[in-house]
PDB file of N, CA and C in Angstrom:
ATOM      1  N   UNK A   1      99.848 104.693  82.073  1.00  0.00           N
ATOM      2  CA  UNK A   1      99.099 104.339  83.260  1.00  0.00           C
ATOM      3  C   UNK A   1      99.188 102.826  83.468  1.00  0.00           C
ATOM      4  N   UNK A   2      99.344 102.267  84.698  1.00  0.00           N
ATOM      5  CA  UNK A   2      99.881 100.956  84.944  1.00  0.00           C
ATOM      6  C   UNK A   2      98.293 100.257  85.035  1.00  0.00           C
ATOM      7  N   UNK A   3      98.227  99.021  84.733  1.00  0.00           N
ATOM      8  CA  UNK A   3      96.921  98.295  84.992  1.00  0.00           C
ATOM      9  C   UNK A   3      96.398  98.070  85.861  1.00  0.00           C
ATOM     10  N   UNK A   4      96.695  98.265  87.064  1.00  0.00           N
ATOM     11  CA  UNK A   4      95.572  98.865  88.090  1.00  0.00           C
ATOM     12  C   UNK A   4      95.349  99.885  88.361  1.00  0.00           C
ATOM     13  N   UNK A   5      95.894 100.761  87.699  1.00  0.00           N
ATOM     14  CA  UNK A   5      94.694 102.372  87.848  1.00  0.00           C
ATOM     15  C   UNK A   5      93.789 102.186  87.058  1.00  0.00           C
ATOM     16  N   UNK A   6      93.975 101.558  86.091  1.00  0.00           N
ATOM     17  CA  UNK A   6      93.167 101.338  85.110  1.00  0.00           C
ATOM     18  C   UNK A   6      91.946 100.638  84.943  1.00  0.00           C
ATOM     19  N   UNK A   7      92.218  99.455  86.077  1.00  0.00           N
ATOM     20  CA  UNK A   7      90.620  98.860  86.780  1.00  0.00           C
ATOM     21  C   UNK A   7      90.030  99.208  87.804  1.00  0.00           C
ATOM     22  N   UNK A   8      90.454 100.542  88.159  1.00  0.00           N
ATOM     23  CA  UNK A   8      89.870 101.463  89.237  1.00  0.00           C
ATOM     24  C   UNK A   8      88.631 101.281  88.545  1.00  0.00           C
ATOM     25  N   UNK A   9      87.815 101.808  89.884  1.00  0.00           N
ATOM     26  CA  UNK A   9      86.180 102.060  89.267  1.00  0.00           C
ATOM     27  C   UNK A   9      86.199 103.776  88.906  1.00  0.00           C
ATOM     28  N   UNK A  10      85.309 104.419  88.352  1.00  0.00           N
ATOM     29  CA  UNK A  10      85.613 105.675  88.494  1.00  0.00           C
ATOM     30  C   UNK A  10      83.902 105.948  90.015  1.00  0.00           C
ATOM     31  N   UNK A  11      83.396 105.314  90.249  1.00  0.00           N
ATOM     32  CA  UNK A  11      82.389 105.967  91.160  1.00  0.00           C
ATOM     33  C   UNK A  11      83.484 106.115  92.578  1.00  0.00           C
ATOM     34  N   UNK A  12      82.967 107.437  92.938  1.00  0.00           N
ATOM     35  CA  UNK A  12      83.515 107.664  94.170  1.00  0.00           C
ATOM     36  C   UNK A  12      83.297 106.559  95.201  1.00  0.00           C
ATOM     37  N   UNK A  13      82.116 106.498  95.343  1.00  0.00           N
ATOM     38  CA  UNK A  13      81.061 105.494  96.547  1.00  0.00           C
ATOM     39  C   UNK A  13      81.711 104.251  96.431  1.00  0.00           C
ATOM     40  N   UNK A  14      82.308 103.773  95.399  1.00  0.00           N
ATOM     41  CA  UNK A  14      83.073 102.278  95.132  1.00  0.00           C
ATOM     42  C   UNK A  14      84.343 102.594  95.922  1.00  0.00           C
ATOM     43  N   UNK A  15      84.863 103.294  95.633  1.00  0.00           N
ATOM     44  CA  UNK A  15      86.351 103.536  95.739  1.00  0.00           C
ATOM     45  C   UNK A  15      86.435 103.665  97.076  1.00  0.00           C
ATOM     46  N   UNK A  16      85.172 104.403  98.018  1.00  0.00           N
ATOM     47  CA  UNK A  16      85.610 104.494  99.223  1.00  0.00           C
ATOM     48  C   UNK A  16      84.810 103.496 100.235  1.00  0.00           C
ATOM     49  N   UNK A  17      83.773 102.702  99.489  1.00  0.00           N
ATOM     50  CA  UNK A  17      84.310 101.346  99.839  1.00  0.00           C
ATOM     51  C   UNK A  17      85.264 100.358  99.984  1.00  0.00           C
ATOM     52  N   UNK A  18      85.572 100.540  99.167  1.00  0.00           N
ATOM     53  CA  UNK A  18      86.842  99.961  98.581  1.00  0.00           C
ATOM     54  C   UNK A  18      88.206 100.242  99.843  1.00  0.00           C
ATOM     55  N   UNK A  19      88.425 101.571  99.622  1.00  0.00           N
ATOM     56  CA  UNK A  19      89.110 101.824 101.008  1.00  0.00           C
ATOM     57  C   UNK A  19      88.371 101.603 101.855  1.00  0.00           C
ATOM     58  N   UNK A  20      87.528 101.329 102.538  1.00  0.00           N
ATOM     59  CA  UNK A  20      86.958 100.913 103.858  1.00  0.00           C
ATOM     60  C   UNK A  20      87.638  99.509 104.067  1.00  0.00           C
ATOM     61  N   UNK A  21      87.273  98.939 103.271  1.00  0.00           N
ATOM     62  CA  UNK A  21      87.454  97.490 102.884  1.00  0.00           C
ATOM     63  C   UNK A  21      89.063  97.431 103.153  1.00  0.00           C
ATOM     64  N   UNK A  22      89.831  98.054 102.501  1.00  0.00           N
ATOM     65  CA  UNK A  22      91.074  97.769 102.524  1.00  0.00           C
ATOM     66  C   UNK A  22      91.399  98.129 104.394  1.00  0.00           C
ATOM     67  N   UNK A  23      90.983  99.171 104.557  1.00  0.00           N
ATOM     68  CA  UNK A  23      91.839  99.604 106.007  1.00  0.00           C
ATOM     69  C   UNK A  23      91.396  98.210 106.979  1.00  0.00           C
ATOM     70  N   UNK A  24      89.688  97.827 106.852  1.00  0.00           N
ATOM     71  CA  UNK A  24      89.868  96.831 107.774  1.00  0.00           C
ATOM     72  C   UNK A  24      90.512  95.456 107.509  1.00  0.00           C
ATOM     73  N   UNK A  25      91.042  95.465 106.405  1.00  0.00           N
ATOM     74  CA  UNK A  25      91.724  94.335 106.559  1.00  0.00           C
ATOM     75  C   UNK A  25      93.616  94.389 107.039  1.00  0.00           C
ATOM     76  N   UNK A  26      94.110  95.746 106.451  1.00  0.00           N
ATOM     77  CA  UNK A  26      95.089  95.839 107.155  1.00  0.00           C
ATOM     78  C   UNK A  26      94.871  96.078 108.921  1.00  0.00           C
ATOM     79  N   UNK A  27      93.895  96.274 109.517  1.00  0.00           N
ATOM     80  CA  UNK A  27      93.449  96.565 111.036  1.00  0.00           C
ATOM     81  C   UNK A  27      93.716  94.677 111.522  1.00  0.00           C
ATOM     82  N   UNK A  28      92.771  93.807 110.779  1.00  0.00           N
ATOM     83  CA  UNK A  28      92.977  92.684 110.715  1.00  0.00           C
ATOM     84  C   UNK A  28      94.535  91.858 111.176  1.00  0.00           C
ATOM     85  N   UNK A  29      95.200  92.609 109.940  1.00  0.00           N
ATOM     86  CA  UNK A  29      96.032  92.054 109.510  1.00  0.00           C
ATOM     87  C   UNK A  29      97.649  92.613 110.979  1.00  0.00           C
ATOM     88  N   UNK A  30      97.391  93.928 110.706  1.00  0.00           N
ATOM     89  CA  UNK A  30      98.208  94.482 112.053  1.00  0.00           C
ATOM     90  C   UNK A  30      98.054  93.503 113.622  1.00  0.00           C
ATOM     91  N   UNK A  31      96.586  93.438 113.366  1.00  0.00           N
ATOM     92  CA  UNK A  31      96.408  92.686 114.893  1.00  0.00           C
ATOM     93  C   UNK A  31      96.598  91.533 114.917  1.00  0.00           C
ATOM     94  N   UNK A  32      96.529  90.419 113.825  1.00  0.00           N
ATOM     95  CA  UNK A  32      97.430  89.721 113.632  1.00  0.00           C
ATOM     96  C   UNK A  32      98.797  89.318 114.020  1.00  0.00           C
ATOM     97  N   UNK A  33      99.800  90.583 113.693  1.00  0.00           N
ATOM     98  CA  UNK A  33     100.839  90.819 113.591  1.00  0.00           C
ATOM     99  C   UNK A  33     101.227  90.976 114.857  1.00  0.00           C
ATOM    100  N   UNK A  34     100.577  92.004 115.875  1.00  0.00           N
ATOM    101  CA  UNK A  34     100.564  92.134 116.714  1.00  0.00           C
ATOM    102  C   UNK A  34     100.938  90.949 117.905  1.00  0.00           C
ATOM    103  N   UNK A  35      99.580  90.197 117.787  1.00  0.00           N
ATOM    104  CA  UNK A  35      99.527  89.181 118.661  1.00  0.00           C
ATOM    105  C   UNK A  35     100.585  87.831 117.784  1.00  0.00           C
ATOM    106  N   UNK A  36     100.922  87.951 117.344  1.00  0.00           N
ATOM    107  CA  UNK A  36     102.372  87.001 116.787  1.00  0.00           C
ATOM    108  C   UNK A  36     103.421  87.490 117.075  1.00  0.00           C
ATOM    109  N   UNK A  37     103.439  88.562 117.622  1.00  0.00           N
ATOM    110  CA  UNK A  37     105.121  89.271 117.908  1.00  0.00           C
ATOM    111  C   UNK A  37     104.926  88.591 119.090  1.00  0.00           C
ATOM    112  N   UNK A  38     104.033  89.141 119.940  1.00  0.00           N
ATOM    113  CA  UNK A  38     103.305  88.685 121.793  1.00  0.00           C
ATOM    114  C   UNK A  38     103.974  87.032 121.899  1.00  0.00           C
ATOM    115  N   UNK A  39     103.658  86.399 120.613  1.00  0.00           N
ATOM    116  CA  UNK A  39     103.792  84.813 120.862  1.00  0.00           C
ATOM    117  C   UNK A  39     105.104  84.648 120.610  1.00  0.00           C
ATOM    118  N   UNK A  40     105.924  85.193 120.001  1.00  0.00           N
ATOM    119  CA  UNK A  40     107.476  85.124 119.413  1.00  0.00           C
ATOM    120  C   UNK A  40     108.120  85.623 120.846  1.00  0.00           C
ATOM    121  N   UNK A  41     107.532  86.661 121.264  1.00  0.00           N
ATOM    122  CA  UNK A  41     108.271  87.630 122.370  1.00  0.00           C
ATOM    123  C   UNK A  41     108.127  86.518 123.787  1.00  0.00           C
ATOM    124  N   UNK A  42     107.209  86.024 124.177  1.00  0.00           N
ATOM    125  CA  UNK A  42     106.699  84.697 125.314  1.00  0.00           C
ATOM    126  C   UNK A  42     107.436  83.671 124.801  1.00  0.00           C
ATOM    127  N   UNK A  43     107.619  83.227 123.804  1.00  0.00           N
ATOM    128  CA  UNK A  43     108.484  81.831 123.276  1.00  0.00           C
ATOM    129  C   UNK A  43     110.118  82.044 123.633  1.00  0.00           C
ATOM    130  N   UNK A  44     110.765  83.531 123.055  1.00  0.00           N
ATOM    131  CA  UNK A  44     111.637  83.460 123.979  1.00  0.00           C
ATOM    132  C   UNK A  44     112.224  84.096 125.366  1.00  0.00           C
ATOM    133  N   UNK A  45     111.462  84.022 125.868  1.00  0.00           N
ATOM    134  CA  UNK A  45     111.196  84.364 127.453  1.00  0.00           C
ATOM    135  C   UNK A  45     111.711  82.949 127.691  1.00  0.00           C
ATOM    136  N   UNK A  46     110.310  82.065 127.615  1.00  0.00           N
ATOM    137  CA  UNK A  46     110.690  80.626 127.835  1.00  0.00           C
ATOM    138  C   UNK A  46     111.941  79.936 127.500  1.00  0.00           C
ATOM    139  N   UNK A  47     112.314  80.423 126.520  1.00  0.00           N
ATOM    140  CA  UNK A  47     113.774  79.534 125.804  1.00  0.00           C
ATOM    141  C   UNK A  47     114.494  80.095 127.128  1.00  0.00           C
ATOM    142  N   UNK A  48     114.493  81.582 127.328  1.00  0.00           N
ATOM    143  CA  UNK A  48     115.809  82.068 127.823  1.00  0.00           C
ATOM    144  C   UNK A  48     115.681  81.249 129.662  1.00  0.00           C
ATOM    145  N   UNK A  49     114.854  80.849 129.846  1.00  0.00           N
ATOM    146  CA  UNK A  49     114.955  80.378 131.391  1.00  0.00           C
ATOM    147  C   UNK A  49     115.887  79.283 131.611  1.00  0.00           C
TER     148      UNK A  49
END
């Protein structure tokens, strides 16, 4: 077993905090991503004129 299964918690209620926690930060992180493509995608718009 690799060392982070291993510092899993075993309470359920943690763990799916835990995933709560994680999804909103990839939600975060997507929209992020998102609105940086938007700024890459407008930057070369501009170049191409």
């Amino acid at each position: 077993m690799s060392n982070v299964t291993q510092n899993l918690p075993d309470d359920p209620a943690i763990l799916k905090a835990m995933i709560t926690a994680l999804q909103a930060e990839n939600a975060k992180i997507s929209a992020t991503l998102r609105v940086h493509d938007q700024l890459v995608q407008a930057s070369h718009h501009r170049c191409a004129l």
